[in-house]
N, C-alpha and C. Protein backbone atom coordinates (compact mmCIF):
# COMPACT_ATOMS: atom_id res chain seq x y z
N UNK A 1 78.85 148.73 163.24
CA UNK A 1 78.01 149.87 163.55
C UNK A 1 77.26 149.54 164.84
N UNK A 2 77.44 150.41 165.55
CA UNK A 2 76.70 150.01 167.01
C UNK A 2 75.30 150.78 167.02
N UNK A 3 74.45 150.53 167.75
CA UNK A 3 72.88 150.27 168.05
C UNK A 3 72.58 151.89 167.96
N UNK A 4 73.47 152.52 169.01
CA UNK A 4 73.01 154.28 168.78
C UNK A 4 73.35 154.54 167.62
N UNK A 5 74.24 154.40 166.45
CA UNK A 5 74.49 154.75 165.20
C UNK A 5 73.36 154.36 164.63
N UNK A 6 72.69 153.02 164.19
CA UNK A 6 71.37 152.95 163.62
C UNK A 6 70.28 153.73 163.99
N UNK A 7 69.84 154.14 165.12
CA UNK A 7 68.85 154.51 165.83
C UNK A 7 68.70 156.12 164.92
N UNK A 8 70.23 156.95 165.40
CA UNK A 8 70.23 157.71 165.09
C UNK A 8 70.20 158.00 163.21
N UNK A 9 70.24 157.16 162.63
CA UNK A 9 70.15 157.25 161.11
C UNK A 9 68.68 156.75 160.62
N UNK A 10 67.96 155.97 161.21
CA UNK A 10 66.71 156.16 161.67
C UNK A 10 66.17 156.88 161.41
N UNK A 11 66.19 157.77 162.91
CA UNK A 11 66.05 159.53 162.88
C UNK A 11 65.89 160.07 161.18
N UNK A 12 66.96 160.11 160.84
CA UNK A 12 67.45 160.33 159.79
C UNK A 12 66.44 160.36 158.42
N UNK A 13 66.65 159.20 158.42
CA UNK A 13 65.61 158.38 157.75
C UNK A 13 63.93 159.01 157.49
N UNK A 14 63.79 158.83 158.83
CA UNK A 14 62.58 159.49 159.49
C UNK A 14 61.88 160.76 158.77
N UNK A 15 62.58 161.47 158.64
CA UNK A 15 62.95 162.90 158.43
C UNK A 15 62.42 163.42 156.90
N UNK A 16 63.12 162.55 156.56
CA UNK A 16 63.09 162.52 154.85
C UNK A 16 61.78 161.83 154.54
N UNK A 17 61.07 161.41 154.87
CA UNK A 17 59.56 160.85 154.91
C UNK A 17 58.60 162.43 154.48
N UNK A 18 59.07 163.16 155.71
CA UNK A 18 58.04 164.68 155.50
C UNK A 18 58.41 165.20 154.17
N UNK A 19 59.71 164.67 153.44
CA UNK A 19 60.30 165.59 152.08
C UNK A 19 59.07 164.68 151.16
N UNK A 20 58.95 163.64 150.93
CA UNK A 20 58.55 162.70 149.82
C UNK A 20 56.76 162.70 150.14
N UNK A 21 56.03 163.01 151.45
CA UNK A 21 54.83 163.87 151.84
C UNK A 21 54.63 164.99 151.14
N UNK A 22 55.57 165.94 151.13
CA UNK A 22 55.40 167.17 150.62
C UNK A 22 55.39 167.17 148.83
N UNK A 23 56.38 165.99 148.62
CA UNK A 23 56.66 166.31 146.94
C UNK A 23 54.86 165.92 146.57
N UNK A 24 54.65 165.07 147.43
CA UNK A 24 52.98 164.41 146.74
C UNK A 24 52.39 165.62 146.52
N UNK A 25 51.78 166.91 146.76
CA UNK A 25 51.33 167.72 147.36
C UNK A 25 51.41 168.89 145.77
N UNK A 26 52.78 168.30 145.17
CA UNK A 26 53.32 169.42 144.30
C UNK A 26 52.04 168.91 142.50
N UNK A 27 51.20 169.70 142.62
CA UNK A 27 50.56 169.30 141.30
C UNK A 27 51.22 169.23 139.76
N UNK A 28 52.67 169.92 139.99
CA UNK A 28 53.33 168.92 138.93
C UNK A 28 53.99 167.32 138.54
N UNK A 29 54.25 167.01 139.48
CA UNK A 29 54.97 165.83 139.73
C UNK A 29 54.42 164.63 138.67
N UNK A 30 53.45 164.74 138.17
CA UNK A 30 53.25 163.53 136.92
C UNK A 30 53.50 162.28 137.49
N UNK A 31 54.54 161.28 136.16
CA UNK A 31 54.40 159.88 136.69
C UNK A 31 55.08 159.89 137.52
N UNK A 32 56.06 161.12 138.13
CA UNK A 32 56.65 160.21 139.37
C UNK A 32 55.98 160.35 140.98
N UNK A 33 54.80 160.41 140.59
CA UNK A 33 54.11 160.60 141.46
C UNK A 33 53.90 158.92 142.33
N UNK A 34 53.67 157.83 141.32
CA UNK A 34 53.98 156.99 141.23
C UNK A 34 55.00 156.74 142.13
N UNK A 35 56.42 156.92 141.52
CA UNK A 35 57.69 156.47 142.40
C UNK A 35 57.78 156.95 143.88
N UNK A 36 56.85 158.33 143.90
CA UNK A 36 57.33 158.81 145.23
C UNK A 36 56.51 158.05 145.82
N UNK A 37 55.00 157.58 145.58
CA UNK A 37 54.42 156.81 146.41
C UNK A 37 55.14 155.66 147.08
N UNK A 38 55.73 154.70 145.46
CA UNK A 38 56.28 153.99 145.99
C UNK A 38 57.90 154.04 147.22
N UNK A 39 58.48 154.75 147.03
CA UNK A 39 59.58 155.51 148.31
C UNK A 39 58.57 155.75 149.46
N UNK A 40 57.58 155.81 149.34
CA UNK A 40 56.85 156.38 150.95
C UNK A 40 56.20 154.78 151.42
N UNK A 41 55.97 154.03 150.36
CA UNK A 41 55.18 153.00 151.41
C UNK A 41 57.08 152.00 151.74
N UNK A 42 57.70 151.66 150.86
CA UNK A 42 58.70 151.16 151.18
C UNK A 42 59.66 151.80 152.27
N UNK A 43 59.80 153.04 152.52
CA UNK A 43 60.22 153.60 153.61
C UNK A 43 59.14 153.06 155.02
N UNK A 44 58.24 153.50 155.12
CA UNK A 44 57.19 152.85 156.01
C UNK A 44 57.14 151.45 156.68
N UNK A 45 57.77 150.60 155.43
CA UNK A 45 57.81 149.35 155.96
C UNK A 45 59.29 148.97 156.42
N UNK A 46 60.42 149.66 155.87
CA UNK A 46 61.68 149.72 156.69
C UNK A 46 61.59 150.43 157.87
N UNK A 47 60.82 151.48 158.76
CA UNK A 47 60.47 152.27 159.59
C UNK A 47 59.97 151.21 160.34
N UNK A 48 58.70 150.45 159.77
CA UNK A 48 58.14 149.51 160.93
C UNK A 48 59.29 148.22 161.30
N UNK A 49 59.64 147.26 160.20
CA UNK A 49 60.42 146.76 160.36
C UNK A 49 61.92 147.24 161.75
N UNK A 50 61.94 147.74 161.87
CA UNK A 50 63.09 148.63 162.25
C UNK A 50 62.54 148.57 163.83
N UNK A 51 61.36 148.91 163.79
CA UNK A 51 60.63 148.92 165.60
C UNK A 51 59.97 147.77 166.10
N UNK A 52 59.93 146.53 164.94
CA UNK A 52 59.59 145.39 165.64
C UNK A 52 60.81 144.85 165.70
N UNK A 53 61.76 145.22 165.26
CA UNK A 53 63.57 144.64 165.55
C UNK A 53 64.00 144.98 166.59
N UNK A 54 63.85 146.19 166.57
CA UNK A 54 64.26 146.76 167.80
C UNK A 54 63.23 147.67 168.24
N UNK A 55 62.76 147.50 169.48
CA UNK A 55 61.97 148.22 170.15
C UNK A 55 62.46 149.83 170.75
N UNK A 56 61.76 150.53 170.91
CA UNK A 56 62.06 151.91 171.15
C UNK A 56 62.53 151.74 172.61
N UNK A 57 63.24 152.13 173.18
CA UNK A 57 63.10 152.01 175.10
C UNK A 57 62.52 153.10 175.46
């Protein structure tokens, strides 16, 4: 997989952050309110990870 393929799945990646923001938001969500937290800080740290690996140009 070459460097623009990651970047661009990234992106990707990225994206789906605003979906798991929004589910928080939904006053049904119960215990998986929980899980989504946890998907948002573990995404966050693959996101950072990802820009101290590779820097943005």
């Amino acid at each position: 997989m070459d460097l623009q393929t990651i970047k661009e799945r990234i992106v990707v990646v990225q994206s789906k952050r605003e979906y798991l923001l929004s589910l928080l938001e939904q006053p049904n969500l119960g215990t998986l309110r929980v899980d989504v937290n946890q998907a948002l800080e573990e995404l966050d740290e693959l996101i950072d990870e990802f820009r101290r690996t590779i820097p943005v140009e």
